[in-house]
C-alpha atoms as a PDB file:
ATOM      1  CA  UNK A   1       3.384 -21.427  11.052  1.00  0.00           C
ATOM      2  CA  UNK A   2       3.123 -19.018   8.164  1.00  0.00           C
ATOM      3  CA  UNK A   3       5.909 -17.006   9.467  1.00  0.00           C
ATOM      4  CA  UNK A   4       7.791 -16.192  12.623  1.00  0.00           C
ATOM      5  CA  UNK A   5       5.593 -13.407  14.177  1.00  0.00           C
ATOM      6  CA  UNK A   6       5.239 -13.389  18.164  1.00  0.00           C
ATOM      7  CA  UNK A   7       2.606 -15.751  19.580  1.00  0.00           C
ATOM      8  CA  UNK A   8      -0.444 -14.020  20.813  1.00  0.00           C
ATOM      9  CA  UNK A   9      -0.426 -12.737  24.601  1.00  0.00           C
ATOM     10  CA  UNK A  10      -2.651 -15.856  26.142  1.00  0.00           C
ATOM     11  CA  UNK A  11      -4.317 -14.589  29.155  1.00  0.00           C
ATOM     12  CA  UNK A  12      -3.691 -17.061  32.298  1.00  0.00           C
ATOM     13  CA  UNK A  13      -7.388 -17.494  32.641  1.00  0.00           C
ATOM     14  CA  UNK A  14      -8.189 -18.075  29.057  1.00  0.00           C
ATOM     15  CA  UNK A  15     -10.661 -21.086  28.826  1.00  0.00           C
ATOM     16  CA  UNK A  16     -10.889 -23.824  26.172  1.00  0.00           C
ATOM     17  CA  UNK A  17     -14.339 -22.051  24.994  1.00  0.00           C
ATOM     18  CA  UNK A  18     -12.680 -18.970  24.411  1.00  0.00           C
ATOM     19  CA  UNK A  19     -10.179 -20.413  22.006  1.00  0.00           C
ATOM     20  CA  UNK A  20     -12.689 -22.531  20.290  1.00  0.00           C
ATOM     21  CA  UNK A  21     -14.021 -19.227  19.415  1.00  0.00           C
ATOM     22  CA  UNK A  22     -10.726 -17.142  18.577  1.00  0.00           C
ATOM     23  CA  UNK A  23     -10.222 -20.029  16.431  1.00  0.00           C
ATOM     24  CA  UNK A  24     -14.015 -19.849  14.742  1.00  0.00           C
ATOM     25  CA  UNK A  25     -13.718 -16.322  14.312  1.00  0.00           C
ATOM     26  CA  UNK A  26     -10.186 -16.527  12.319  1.00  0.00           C
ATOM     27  CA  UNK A  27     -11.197 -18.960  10.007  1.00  0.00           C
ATOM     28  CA  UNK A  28     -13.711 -16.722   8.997  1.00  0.00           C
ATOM     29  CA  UNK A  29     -11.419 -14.211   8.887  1.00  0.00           C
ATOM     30  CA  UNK A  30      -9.587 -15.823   6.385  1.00  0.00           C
ATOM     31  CA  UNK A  31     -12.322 -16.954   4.305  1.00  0.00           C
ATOM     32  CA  UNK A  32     -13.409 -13.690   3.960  1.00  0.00           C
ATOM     33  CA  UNK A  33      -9.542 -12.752   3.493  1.00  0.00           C
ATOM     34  CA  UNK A  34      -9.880 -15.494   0.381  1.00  0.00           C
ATOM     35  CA  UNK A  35     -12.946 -13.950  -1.008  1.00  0.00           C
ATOM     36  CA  UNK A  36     -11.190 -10.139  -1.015  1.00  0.00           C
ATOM     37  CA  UNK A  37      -8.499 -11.558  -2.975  1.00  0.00           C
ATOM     38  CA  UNK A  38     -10.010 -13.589  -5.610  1.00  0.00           C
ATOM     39  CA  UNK A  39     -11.923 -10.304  -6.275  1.00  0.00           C
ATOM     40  CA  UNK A  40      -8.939  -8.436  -6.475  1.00  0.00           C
ATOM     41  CA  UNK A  41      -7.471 -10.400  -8.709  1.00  0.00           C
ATOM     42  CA  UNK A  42     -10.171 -10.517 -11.267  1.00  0.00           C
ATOM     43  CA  UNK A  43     -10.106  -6.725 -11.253  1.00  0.00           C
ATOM     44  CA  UNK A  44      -6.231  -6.837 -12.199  1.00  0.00           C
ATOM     45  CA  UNK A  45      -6.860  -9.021 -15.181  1.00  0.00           C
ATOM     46  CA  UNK A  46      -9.437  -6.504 -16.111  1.00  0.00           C
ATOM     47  CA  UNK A  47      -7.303  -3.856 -15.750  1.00  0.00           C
ATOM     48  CA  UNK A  48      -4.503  -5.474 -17.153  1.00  0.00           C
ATOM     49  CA  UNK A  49      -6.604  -6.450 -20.011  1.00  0.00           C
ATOM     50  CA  UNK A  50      -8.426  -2.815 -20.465  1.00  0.00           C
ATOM     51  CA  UNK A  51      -5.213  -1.581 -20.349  1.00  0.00           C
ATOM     52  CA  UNK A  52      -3.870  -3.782 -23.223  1.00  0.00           C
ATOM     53  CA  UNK A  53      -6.598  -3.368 -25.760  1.00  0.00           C
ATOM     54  CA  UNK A  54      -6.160  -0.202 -25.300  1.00  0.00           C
ATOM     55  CA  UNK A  55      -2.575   0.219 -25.955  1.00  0.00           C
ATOM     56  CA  UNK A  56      -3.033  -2.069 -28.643  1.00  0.00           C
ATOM     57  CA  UNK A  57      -5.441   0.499 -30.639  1.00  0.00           C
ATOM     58  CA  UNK A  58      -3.187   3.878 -29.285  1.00  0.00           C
ATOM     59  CA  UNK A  59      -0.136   1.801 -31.084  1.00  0.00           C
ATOM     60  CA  UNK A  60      -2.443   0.856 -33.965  1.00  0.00           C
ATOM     61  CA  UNK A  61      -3.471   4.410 -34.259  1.00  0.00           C
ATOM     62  CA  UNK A  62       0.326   5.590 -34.461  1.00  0.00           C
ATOM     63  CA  UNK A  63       1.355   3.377 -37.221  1.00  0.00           C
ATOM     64  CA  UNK A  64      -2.021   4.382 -38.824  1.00  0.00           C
ATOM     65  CA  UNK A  65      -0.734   7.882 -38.876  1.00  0.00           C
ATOM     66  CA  UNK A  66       2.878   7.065 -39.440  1.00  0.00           C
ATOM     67  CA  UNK A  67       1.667   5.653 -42.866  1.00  0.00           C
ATOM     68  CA  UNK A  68      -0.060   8.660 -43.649  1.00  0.00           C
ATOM     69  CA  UNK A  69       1.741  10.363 -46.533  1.00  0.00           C
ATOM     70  CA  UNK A  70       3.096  13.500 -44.545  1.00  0.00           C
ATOM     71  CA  UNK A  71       2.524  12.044 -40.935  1.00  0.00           C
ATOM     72  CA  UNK A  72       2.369  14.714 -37.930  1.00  0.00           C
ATOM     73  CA  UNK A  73       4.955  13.484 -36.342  1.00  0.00           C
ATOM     74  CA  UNK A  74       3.664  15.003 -32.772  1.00  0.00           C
ATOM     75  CA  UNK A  75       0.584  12.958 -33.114  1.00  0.00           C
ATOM     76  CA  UNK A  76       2.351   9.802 -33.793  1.00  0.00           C
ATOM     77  CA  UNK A  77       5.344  10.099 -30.858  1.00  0.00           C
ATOM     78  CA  UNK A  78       2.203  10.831 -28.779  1.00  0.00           C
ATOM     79  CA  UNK A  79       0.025   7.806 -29.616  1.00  0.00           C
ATOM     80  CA  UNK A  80       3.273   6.022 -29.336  1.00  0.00           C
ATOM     81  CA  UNK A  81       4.077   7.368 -25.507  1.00  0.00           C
ATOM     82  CA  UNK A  82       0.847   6.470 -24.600  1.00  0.00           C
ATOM     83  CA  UNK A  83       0.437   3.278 -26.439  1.00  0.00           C
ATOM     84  CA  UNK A  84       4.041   2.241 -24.205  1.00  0.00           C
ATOM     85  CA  UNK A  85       2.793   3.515 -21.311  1.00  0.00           C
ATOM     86  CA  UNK A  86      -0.505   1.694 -21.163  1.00  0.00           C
ATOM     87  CA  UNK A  87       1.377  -1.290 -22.504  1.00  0.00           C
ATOM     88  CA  UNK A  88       3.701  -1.162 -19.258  1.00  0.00           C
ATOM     89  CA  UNK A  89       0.543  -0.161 -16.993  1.00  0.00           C
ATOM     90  CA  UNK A  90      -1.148  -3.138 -18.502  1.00  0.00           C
ATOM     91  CA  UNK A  91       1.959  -5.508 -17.289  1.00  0.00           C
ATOM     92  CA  UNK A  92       1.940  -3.684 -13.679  1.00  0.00           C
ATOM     93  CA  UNK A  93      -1.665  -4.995 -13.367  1.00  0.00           C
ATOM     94  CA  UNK A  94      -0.905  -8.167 -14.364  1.00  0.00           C
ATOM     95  CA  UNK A  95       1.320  -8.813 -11.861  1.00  0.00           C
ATOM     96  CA  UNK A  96      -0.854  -7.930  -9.118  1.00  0.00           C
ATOM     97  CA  UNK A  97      -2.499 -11.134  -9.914  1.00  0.00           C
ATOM     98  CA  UNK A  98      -0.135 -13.207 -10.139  1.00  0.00           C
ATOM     99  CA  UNK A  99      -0.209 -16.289  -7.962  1.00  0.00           C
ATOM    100  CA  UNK A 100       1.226 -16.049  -4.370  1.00  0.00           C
ATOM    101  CA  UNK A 101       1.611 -17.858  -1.142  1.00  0.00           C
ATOM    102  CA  UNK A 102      -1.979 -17.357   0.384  1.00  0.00           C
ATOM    103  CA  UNK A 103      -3.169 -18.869   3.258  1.00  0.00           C
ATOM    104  CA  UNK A 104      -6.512 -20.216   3.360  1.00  0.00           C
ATOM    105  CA  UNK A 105      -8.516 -22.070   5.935  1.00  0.00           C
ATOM    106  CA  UNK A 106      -7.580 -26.168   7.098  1.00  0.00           C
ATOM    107  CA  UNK A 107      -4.733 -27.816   7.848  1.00  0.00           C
ATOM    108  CA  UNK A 108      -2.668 -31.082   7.061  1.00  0.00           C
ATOM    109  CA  UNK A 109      -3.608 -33.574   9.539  1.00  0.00           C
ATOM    110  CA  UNK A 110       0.200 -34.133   9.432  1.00  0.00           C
ATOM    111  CA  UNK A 111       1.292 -30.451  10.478  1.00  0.00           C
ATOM    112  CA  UNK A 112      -1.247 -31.200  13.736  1.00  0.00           C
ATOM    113  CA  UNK A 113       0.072 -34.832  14.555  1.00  0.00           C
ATOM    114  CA  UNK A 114       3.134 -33.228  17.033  1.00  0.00           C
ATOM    115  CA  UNK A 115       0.222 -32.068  19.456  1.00  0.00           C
ATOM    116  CA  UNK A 116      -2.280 -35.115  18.948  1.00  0.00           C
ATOM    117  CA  UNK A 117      -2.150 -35.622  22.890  1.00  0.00           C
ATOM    118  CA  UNK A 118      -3.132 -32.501  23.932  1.00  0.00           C
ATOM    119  CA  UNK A 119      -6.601 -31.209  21.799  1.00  0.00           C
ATOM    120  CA  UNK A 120      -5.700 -27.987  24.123  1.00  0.00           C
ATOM    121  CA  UNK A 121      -3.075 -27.384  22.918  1.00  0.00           C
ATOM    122  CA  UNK A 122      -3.949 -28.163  18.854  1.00  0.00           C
ATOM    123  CA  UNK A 123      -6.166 -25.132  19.349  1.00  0.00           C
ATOM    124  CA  UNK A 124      -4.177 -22.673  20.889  1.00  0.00           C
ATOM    125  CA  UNK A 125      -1.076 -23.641  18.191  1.00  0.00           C
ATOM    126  CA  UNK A 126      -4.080 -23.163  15.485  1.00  0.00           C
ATOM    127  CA  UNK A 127      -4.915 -19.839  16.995  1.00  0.00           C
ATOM    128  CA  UNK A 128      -1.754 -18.698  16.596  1.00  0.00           C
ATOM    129  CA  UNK A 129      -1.130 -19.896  13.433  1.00  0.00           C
ATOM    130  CA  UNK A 130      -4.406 -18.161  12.115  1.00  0.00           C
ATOM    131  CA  UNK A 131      -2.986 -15.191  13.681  1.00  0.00           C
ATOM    132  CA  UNK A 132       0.224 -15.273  11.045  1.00  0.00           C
ATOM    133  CA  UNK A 133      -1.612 -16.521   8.407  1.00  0.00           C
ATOM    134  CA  UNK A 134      -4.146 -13.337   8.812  1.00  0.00           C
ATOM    135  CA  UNK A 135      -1.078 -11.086   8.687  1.00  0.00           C
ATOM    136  CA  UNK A 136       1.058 -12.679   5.711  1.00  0.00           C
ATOM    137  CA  UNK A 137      -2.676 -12.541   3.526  1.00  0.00           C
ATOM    138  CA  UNK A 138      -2.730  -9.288   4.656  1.00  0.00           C
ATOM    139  CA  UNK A 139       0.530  -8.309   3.496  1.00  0.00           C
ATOM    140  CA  UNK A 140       0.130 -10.098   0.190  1.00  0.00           C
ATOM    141  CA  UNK A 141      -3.095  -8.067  -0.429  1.00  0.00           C
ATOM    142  CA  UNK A 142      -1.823  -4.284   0.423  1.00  0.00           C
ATOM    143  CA  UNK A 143       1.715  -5.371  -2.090  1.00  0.00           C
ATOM    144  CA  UNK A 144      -1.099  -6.338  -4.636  1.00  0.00           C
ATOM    145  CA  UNK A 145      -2.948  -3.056  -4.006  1.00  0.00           C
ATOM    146  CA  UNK A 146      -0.128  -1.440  -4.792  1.00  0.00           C
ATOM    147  CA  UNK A 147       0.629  -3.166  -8.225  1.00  0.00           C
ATOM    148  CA  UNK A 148      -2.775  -2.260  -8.926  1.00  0.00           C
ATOM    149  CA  UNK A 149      -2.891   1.211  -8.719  1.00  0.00           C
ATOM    150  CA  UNK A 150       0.955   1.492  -9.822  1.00  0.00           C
ATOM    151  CA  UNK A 151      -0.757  -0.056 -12.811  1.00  0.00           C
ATOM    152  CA  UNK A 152      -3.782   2.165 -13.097  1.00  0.00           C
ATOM    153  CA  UNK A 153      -1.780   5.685 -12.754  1.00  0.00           C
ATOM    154  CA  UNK A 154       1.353   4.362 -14.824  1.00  0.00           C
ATOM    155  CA  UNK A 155      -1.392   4.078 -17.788  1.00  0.00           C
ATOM    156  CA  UNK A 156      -3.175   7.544 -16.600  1.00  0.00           C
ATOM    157  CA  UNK A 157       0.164   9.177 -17.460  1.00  0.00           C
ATOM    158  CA  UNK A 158       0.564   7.898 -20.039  1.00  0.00           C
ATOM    159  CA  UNK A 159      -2.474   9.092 -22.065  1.00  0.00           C
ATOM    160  CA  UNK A 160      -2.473  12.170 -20.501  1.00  0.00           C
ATOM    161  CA  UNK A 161       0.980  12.611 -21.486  1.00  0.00           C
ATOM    162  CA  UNK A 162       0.805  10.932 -24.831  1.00  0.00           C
ATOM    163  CA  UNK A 163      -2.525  12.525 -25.662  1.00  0.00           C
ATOM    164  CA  UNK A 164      -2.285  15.690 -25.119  1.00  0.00           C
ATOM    165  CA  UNK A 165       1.287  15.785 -26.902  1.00  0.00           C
ATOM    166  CA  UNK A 166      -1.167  14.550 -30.150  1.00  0.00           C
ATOM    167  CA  UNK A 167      -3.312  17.396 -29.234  1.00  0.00           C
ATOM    168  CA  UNK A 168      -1.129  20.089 -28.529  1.00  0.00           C
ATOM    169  CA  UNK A 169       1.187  19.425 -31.399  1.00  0.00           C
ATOM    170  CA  UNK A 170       4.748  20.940 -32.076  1.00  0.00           C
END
């Protein structure tokens, strides 16, 4: 099992039918589970790589001043705050998408083989173990909704900061 959570509360009367279909309706469950997550992790690479370009032309846009022959020295620790600050927002993304333990659909005949006697029984074990896969994805999906919007609001800041201490000036 995907991790030691409390097996579900079998009802005395539960028949093989209904666990065909608990079964049924978890995989979907986590195919659907699968499909929410590759999603979310191709908007963290965006954002991580929005973020990026961006810093990459605030810090661009700092040295560009810095060169200038009397530089404003406001305007460049400002580009230069927000340049870091996306930079870091940027990194913060891209570790929401970084590979993790996820639990699709299927299993190794091998990890079945221990109840091979009893199909029964293979069901109800796979029921259960859908039911602790279904909360570890889950848990791997709200930590990587939080890197995400860490991300997103670290780089806010960070041109709001940075920006409007180039505007405002000394």
């Amino acid at each position: 099992m995907a991790s030691p959570i409390p097996p579900l509360n079998w009802h005395s009367q539960t028949t093989d039918e209904a666990v065909v279909e608990i079964v049924r309706l978890g995989e979907a469950q986590l195919e659907d589970q699968l499909a929410a997550a590759i999603a979310s992790d191709a908007r963290a690479i965006n954002q991580a790589s929005i973020f990026a370009a961006m810093s990459g032309g605030l810090g661009a846009g700092a040295i560009a001043v810095a060169q200038m022959s009397s530089p404003a020295r406001h305007i460049v620790a400002g580009l230069a705050i927000a340049a870091a600050l996306t930079l870091i927002g940027s990194f913060v993304s891209r570790h929401a998408a970084k590979p993790i333990d996820f639990y699709p659909r299927g299993y190794r005949p091998a990890k079945l083989a221990a109840f091979a006697q009893d199909p029964a029984q293979i069901r109800k074990w796979v029921a259960e173990d859908i039911n602790c896969r279904l909360l570890d994805n889950q848990g791997s999906m709200v930590r990587s909704a939080r890197l995400l919007a860490t991300g997103f609001w670290m780089s806010a800041i960070g041109l709001f900061v940075g920006l409007s201490l180039a505007l405002i000036g000394p």
